[in-house]
N, C-alpha and C. Protein backbone atom coordinates (compact mmCIF):
# COMPACT_ATOMS: atom_id res chain seq x y z
N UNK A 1 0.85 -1.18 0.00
CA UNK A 1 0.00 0.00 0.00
C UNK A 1 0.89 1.24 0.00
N UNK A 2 0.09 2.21 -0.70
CA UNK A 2 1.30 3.44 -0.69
C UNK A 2 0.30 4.58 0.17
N UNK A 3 1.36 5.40 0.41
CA UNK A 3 0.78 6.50 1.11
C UNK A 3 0.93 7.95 0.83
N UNK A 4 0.12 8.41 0.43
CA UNK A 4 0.21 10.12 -0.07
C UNK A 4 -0.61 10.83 0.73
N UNK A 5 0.30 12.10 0.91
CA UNK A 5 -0.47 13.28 2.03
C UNK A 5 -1.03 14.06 0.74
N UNK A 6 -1.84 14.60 1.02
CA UNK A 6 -2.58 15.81 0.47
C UNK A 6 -2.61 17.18 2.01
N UNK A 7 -2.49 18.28 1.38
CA UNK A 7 -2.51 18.89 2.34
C UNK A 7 -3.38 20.45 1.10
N UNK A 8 -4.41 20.58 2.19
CA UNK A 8 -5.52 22.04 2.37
C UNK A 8 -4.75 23.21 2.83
N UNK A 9 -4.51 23.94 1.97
CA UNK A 9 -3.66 25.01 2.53
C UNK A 9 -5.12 26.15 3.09
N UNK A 10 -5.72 25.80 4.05
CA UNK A 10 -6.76 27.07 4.72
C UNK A 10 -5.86 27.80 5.07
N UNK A 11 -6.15 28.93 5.45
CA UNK A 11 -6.16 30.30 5.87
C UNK A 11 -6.73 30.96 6.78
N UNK A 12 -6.44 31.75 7.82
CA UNK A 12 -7.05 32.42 8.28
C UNK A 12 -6.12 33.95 8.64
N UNK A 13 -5.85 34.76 8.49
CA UNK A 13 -5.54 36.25 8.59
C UNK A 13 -4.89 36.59 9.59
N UNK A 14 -6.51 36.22 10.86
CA UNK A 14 -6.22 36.36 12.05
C UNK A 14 -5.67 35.37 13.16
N UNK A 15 -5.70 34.23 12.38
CA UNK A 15 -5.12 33.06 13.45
C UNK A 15 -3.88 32.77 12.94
N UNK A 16 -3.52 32.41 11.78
CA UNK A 16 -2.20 31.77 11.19
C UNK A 16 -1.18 32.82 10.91
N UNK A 17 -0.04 32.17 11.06
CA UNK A 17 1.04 33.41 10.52
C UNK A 17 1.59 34.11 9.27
N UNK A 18 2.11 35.39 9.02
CA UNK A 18 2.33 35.41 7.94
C UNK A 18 2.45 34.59 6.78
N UNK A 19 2.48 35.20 5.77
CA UNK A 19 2.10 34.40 4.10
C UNK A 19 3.83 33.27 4.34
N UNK A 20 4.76 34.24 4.22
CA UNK A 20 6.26 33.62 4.41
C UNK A 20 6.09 32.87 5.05
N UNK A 21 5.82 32.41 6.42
CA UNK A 21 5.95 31.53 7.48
C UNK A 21 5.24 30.62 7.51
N UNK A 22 4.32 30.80 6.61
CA UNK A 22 2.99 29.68 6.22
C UNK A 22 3.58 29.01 5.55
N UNK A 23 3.91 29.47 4.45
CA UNK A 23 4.63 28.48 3.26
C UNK A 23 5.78 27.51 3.40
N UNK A 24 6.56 28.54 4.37
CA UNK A 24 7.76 27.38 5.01
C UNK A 24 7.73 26.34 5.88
N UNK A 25 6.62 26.85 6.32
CA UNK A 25 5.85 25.59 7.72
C UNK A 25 5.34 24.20 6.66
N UNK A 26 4.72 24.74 5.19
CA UNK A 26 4.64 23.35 4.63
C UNK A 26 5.24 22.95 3.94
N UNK A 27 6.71 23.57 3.89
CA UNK A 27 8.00 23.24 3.44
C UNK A 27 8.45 22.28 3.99
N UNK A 28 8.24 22.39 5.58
CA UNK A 28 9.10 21.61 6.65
C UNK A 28 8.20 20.28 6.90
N UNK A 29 6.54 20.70 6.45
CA UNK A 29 5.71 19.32 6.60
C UNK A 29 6.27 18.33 5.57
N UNK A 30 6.59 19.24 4.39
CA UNK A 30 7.03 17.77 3.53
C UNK A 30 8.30 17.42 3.47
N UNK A 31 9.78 17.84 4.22
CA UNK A 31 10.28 17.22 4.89
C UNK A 31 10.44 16.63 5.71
N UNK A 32 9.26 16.54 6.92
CA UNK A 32 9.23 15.82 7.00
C UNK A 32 8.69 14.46 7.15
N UNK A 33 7.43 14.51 5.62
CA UNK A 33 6.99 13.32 5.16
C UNK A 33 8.44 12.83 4.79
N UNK A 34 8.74 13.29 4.02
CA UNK A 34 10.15 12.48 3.42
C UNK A 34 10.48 11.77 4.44
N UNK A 35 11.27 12.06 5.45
CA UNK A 35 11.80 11.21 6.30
C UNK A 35 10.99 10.30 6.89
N UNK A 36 9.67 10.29 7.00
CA UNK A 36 8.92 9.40 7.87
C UNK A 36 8.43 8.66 6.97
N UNK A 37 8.87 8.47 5.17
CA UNK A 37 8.28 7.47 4.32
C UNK A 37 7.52 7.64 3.61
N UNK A 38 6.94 8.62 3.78
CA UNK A 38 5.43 8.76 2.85
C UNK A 38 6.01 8.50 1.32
N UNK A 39 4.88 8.40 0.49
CA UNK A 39 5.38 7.80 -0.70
C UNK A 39 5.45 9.17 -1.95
N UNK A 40 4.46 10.15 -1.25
CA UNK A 40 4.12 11.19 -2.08
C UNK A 40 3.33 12.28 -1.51
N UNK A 41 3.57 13.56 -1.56
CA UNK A 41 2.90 14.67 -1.38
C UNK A 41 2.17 15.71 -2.10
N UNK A 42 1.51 16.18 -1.99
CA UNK A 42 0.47 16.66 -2.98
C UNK A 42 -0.32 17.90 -2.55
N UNK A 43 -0.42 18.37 -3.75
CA UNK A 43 -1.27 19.84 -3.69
C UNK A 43 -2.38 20.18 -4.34
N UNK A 44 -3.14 20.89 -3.64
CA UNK A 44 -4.46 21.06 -4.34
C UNK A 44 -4.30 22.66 -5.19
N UNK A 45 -5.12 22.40 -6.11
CA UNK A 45 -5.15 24.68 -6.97
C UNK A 45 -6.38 24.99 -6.56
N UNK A 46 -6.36 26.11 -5.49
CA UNK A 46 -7.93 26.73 -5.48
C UNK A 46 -7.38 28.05 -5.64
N UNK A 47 -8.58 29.20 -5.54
CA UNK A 47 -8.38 30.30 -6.12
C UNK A 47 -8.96 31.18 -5.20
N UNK A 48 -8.78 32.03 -4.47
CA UNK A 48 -9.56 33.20 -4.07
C UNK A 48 -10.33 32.48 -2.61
N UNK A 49 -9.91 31.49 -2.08
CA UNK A 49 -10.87 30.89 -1.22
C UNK A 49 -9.78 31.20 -0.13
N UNK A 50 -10.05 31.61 1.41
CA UNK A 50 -9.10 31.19 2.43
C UNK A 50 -9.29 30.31 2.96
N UNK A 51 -10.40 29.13 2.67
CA UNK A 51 -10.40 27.72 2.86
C UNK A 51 -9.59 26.84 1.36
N UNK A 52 -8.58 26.69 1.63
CA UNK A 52 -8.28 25.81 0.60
C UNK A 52 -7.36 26.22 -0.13
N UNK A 53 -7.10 27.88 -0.13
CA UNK A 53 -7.14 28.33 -1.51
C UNK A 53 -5.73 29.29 -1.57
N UNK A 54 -4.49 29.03 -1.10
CA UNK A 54 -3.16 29.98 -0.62
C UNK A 54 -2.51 28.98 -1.95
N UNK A 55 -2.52 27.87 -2.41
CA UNK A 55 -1.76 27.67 -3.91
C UNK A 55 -2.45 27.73 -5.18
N UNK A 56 -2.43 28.89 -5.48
CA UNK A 56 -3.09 29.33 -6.88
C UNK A 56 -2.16 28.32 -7.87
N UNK A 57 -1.39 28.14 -8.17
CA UNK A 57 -0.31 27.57 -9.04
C UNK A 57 0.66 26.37 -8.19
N UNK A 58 -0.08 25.13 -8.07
CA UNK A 58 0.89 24.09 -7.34
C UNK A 58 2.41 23.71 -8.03
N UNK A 59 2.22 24.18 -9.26
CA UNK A 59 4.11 24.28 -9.76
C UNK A 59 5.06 25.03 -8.83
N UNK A 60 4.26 26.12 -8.75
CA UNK A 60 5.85 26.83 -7.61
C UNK A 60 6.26 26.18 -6.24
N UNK A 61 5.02 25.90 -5.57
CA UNK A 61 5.05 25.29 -4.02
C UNK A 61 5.88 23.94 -4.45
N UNK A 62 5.46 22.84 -5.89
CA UNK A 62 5.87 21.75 -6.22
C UNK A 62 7.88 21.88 -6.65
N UNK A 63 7.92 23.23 -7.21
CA UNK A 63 9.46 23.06 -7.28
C UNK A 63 10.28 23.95 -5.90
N UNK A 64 9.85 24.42 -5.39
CA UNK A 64 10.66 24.61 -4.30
C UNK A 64 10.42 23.48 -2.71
N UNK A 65 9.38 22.71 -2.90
CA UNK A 65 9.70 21.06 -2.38
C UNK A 65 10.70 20.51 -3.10
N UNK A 66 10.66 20.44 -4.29
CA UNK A 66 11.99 19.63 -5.28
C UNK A 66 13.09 20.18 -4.88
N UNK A 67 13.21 21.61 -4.63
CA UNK A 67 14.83 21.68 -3.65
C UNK A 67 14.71 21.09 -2.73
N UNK A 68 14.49 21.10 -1.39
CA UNK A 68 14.32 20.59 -0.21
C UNK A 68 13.84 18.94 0.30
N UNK A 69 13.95 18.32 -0.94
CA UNK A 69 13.67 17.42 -0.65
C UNK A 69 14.37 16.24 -2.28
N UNK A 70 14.68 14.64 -1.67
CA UNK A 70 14.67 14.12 -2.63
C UNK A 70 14.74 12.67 -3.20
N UNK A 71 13.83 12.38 -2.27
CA UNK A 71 13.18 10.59 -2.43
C UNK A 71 11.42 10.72 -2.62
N UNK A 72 10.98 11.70 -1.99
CA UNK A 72 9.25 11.75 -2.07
C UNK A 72 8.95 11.92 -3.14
N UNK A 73 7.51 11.37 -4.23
CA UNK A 73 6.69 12.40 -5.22
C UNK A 73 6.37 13.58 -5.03
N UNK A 74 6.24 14.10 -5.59
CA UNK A 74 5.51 15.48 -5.83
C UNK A 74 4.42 15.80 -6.91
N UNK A 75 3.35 15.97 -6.37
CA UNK A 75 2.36 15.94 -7.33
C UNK A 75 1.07 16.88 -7.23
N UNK A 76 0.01 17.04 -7.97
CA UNK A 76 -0.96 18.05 -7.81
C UNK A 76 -2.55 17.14 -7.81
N UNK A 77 -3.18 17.50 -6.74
CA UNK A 77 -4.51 16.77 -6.25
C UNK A 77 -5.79 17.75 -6.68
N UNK A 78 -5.82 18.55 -7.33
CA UNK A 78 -5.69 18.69 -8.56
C UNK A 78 -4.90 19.90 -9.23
N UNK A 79 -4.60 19.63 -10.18
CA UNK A 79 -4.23 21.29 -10.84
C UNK A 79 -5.61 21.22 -11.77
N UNK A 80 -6.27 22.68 -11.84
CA UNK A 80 -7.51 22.92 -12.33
C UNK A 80 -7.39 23.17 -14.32
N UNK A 81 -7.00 22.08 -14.99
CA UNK A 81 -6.89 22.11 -16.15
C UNK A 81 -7.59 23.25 -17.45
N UNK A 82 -8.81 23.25 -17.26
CA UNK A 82 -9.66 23.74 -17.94
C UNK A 82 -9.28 25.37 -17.93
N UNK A 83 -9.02 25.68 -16.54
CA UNK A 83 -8.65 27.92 -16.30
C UNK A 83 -7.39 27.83 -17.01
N UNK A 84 -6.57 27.12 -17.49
CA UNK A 84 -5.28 27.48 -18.13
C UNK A 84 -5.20 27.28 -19.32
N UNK A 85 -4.49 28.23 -20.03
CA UNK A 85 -4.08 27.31 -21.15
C UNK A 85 -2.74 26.61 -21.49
N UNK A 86 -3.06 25.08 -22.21
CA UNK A 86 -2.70 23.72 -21.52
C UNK A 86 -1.09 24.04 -21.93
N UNK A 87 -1.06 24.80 -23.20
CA UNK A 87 0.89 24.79 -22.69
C UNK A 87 1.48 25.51 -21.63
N UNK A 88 0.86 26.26 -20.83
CA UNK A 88 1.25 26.73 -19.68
C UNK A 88 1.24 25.92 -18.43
N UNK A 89 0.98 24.91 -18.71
CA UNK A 89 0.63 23.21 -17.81
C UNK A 89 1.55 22.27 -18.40
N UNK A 90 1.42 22.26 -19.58
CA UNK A 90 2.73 21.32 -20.09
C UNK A 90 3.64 21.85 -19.37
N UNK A 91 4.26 22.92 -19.90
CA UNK A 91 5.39 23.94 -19.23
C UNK A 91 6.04 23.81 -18.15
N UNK A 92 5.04 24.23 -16.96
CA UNK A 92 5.49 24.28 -15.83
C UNK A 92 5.27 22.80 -15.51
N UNK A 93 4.70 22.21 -15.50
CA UNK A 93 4.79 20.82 -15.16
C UNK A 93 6.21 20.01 -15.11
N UNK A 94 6.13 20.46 -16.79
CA UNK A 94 7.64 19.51 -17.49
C UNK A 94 8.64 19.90 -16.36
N UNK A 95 8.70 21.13 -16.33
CA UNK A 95 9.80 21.74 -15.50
C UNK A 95 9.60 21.08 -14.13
N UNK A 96 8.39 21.02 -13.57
CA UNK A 96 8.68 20.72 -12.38
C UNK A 96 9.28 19.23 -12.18
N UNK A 97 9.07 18.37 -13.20
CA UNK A 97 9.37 16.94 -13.21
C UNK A 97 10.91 17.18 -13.39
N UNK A 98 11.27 17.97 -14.48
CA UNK A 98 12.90 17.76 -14.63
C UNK A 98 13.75 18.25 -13.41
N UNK A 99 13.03 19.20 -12.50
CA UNK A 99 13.91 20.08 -11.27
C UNK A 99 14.15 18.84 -10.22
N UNK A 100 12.58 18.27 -10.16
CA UNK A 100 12.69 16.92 -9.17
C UNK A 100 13.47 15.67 -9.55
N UNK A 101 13.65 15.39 -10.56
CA UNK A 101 14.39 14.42 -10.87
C UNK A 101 13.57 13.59 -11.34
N UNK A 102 11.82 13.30 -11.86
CA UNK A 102 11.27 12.50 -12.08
C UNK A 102 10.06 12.39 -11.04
N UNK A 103 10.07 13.23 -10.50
CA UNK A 103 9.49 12.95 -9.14
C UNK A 103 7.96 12.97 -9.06
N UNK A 104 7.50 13.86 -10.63
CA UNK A 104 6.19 14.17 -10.38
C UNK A 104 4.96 13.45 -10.66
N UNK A 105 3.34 13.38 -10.19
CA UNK A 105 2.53 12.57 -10.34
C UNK A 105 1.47 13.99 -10.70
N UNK A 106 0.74 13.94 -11.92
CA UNK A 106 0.07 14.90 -12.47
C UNK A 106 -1.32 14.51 -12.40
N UNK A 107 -1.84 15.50 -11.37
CA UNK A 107 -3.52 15.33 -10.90
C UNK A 107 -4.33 16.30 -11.83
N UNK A 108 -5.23 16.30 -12.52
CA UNK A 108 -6.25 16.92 -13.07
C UNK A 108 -7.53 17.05 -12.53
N UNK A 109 -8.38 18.20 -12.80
CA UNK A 109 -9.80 17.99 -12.35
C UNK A 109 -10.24 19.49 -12.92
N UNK A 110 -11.75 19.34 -12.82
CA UNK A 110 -11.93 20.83 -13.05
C UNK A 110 -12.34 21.89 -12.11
N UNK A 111 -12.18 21.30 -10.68
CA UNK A 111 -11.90 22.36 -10.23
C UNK A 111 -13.95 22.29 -9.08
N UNK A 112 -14.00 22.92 -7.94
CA UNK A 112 -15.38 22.77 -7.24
C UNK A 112 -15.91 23.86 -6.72
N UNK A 113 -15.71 25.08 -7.38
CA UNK A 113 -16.16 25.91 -7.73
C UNK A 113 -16.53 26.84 -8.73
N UNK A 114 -17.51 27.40 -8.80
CA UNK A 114 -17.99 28.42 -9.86
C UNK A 114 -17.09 29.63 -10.14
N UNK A 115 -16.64 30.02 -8.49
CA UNK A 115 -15.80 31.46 -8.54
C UNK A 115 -14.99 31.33 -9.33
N UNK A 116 -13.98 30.06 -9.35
CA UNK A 116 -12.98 30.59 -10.27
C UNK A 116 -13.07 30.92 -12.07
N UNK A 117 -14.49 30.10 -12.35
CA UNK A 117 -14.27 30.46 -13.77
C UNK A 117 -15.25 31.66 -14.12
N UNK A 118 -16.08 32.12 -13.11
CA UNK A 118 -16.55 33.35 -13.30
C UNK A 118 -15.52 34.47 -12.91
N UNK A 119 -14.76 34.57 -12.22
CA UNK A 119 -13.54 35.52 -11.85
C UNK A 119 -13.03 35.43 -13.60
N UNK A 120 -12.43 34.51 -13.67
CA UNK A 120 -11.70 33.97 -14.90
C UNK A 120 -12.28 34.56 -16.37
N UNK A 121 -13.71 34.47 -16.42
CA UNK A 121 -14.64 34.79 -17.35
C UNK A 121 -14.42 33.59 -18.26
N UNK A 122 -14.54 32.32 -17.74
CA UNK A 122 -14.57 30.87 -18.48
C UNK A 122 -16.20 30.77 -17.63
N UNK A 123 -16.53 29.59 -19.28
CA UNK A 123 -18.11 29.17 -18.79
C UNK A 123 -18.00 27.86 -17.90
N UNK A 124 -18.32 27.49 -16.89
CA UNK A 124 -18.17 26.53 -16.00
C UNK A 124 -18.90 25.41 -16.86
N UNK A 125 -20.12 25.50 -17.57
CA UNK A 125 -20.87 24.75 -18.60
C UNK A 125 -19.86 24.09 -19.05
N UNK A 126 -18.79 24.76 -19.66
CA UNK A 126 -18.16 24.19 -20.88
C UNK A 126 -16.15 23.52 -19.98
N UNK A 127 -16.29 23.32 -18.76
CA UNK A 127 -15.47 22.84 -18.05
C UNK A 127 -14.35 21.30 -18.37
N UNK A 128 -15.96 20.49 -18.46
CA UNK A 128 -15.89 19.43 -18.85
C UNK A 128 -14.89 19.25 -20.57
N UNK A 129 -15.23 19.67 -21.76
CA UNK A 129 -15.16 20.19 -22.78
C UNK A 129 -13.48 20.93 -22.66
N UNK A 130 -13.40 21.60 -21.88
CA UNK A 130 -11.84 22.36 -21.58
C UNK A 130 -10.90 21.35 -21.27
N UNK A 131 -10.94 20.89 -20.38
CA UNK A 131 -10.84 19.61 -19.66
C UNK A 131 -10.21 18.82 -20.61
N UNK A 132 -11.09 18.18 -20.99
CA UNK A 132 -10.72 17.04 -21.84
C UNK A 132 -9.73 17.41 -23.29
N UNK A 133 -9.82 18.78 -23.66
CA UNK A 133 -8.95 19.10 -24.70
C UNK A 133 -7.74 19.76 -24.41
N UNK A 134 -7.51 20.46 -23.21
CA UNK A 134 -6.25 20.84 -22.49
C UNK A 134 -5.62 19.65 -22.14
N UNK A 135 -6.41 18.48 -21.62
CA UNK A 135 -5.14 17.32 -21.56
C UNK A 135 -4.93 16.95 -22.75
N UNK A 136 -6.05 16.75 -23.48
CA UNK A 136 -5.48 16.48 -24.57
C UNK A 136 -4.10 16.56 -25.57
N UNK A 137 -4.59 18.16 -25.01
CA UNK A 137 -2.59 19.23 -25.75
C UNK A 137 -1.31 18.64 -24.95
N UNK A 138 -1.88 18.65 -23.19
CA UNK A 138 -0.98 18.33 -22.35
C UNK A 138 -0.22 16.84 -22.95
N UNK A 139 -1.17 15.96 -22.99
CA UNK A 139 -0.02 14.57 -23.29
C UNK A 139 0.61 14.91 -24.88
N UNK A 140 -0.34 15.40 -25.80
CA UNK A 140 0.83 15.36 -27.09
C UNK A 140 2.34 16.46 -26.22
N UNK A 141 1.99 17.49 -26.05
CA UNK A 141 3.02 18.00 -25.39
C UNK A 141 4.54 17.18 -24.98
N UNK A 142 3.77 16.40 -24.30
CA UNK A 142 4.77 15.21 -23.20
C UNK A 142 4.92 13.80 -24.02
N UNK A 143 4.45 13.92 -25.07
CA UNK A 143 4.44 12.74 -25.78
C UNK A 143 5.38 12.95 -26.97
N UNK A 144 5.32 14.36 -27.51
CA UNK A 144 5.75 13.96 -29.21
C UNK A 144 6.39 15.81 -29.35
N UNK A 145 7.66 15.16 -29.97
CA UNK A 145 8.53 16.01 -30.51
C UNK A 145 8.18 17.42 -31.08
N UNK A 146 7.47 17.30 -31.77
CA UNK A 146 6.38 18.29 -32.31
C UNK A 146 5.38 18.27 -32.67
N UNK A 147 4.64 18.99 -32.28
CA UNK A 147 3.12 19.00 -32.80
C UNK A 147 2.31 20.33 -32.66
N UNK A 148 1.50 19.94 -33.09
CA UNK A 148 0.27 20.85 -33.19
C UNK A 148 -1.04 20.61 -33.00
N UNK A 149 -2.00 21.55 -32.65
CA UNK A 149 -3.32 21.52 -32.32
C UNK A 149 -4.22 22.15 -32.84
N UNK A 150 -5.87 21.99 -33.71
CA UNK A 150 -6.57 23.10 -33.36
C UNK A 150 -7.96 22.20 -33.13
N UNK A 151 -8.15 23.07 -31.46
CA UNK A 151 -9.31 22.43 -30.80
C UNK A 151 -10.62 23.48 -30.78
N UNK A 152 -11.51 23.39 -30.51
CA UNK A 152 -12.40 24.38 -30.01
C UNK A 152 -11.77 25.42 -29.52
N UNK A 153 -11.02 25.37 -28.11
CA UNK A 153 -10.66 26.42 -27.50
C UNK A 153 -9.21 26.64 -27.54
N UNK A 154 -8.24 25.88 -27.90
CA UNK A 154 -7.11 26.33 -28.31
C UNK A 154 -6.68 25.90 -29.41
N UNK A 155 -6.07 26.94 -30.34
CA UNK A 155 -5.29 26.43 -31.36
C UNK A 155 -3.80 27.73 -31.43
N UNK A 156 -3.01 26.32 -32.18
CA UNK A 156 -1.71 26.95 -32.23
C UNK A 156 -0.78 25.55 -33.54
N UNK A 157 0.23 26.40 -34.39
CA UNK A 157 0.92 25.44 -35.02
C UNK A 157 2.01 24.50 -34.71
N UNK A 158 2.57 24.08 -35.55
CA UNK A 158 3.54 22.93 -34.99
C UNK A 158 5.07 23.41 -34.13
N UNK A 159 4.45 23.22 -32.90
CA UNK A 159 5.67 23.24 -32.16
C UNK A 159 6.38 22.52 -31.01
N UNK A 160 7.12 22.58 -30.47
CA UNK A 160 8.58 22.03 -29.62
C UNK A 160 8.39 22.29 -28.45
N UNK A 161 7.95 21.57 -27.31
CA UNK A 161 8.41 21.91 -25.69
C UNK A 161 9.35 22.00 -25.31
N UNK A 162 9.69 23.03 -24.76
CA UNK A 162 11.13 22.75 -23.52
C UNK A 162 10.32 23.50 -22.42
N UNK A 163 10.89 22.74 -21.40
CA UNK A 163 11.46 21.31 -21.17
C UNK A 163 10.47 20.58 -21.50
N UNK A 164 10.78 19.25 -22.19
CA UNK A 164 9.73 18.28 -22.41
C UNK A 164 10.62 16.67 -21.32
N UNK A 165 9.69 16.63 -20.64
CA UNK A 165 10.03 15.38 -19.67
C UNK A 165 8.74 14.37 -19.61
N UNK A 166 9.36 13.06 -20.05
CA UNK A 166 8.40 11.80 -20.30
C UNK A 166 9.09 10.31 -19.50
N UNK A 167 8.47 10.25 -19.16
CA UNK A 167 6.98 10.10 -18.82
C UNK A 167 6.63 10.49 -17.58
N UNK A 168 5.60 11.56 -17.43
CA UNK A 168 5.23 11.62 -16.23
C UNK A 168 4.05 10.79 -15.58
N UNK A 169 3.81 10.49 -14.79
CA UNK A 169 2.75 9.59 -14.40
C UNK A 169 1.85 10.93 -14.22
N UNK A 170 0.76 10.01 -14.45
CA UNK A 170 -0.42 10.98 -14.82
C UNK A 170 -1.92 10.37 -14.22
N UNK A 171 -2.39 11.27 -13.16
CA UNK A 171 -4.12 10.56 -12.91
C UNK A 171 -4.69 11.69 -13.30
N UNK A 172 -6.07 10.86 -13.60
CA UNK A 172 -7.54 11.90 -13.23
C UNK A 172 -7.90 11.92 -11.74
N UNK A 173 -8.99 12.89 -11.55
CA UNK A 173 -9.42 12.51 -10.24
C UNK A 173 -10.82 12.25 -9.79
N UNK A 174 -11.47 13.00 -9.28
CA UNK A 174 -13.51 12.22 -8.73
C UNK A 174 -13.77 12.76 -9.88
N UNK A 175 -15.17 11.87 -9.78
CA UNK A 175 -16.12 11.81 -10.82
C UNK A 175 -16.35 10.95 -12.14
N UNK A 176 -17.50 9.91 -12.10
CA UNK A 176 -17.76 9.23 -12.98
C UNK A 176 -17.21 9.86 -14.56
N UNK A 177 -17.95 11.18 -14.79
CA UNK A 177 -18.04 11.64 -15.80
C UNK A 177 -16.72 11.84 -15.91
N UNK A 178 -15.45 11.69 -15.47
CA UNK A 178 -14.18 11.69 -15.98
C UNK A 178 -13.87 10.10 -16.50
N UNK A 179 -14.39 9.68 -15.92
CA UNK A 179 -13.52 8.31 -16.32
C UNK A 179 -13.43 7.66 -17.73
N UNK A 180 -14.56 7.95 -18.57
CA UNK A 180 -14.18 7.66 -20.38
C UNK A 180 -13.19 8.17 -20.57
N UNK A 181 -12.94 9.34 -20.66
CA UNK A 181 -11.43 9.84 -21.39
C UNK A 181 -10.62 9.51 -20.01
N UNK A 182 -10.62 9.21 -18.88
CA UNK A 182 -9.22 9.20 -18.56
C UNK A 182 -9.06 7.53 -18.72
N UNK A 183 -9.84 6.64 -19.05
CA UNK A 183 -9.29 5.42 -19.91
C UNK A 183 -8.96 5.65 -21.07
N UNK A 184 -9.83 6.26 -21.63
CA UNK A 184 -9.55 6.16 -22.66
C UNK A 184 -7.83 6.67 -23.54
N UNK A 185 -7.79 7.55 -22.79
CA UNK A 185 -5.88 8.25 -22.93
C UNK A 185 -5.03 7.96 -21.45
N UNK A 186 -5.26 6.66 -20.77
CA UNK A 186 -4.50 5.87 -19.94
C UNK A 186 -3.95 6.73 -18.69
N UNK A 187 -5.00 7.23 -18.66
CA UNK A 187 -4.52 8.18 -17.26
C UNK A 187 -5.11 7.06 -16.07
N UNK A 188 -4.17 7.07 -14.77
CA UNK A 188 -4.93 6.44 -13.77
C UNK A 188 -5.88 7.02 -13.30
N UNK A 189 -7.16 6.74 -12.46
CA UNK A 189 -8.51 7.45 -12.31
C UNK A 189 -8.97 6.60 -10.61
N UNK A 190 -9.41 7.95 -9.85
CA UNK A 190 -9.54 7.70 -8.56
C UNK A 190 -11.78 8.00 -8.64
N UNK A 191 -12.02 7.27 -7.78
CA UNK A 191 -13.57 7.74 -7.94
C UNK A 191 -13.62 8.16 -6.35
């Protein structure tokens, strides 16, 4: 059996300590998962929430664990696929896998709130639909030398990642309605 922490970055203003001292406090939590075994650590993307919501972008928190650490995974419980666009996820991803050494496990989802794609000015309707064509870009990305795309919502011509790092292990996460495409393009899938 393996074991992965997930950790809720809440908030509170008036109870917890500065932004700096917060962040390093879960610097030091996932050192020391490392030492006590855990198999993998993990981050959630929320947005604008002080329940949940202090890693807008789990790449940065994910590569400055990759300094400080270097036997654990590092991975995202979810990164919110659909609000980005997907070479900016290839991107930082790749990078974060090459800084760690291999280290990373790539969580998708779309995310369990409305705020962020109304902040965003994305239709939450069309989530699902984002979703499935941002990974889409994401694995050719991580898959193939060059390529190109034109989807509904993104298009662009034939081009080259750097950093491109393969293979990263890759899940989906809840929800029935994920699980066709994440068999179907061999992602592992949690219900």
């Amino acid at each position: 059996m393996r074991f992965y922490m997930n950790i809720l970055t809440t908030y509170f203003p008036d109870r917890d300590p500065p932004y700096d001292v917060y962040y390093q406090q879960i610097l030091e939590q996932i050192e020391l998962a490392e030492e006590l075994g855990w198999e993998c650590f993990m981050f959630n993307e929320h947005h604008f929430l002080g329940y949940g919501g202090l890693i807008a972008n789990p790449a940065v928190m994910l590569s400055a664990a990759a300094a400080r650490t270097s036997k654990i995974r590092l991975g995202t419980c979810i990164a919110i696929t659909p609000l980005r666009h997907p070479l900016h996820s290839a991107e930082d991803y790749a990078m974060v896998d090459v800084i760690s050494g291999g280290r990373l496990e790539f969580g998708v989802g779309s995310g369990n709130t409305g705020l962020d794609y109304r902040v965003f000015g994305i239709s939450r309707e069309e989530s699902r639909q984002r979703m499935e064509e941002a990974n889409e870009v994401i694995l050719k990305a991580w898959s193939q030398e060059r390529f190109s795309h034109q989807g509904k919502f993104w298009q662009f011509e034939e081009i080259t990642l750097y950093p491109c790092s393969s293979p990263i292990r890759r899940f989906g996460w809840r929800g029935r309605r994920r699980k066709p495409w994440g068999g179907r393009d061999a992602w592992d899938t949690t219900s």
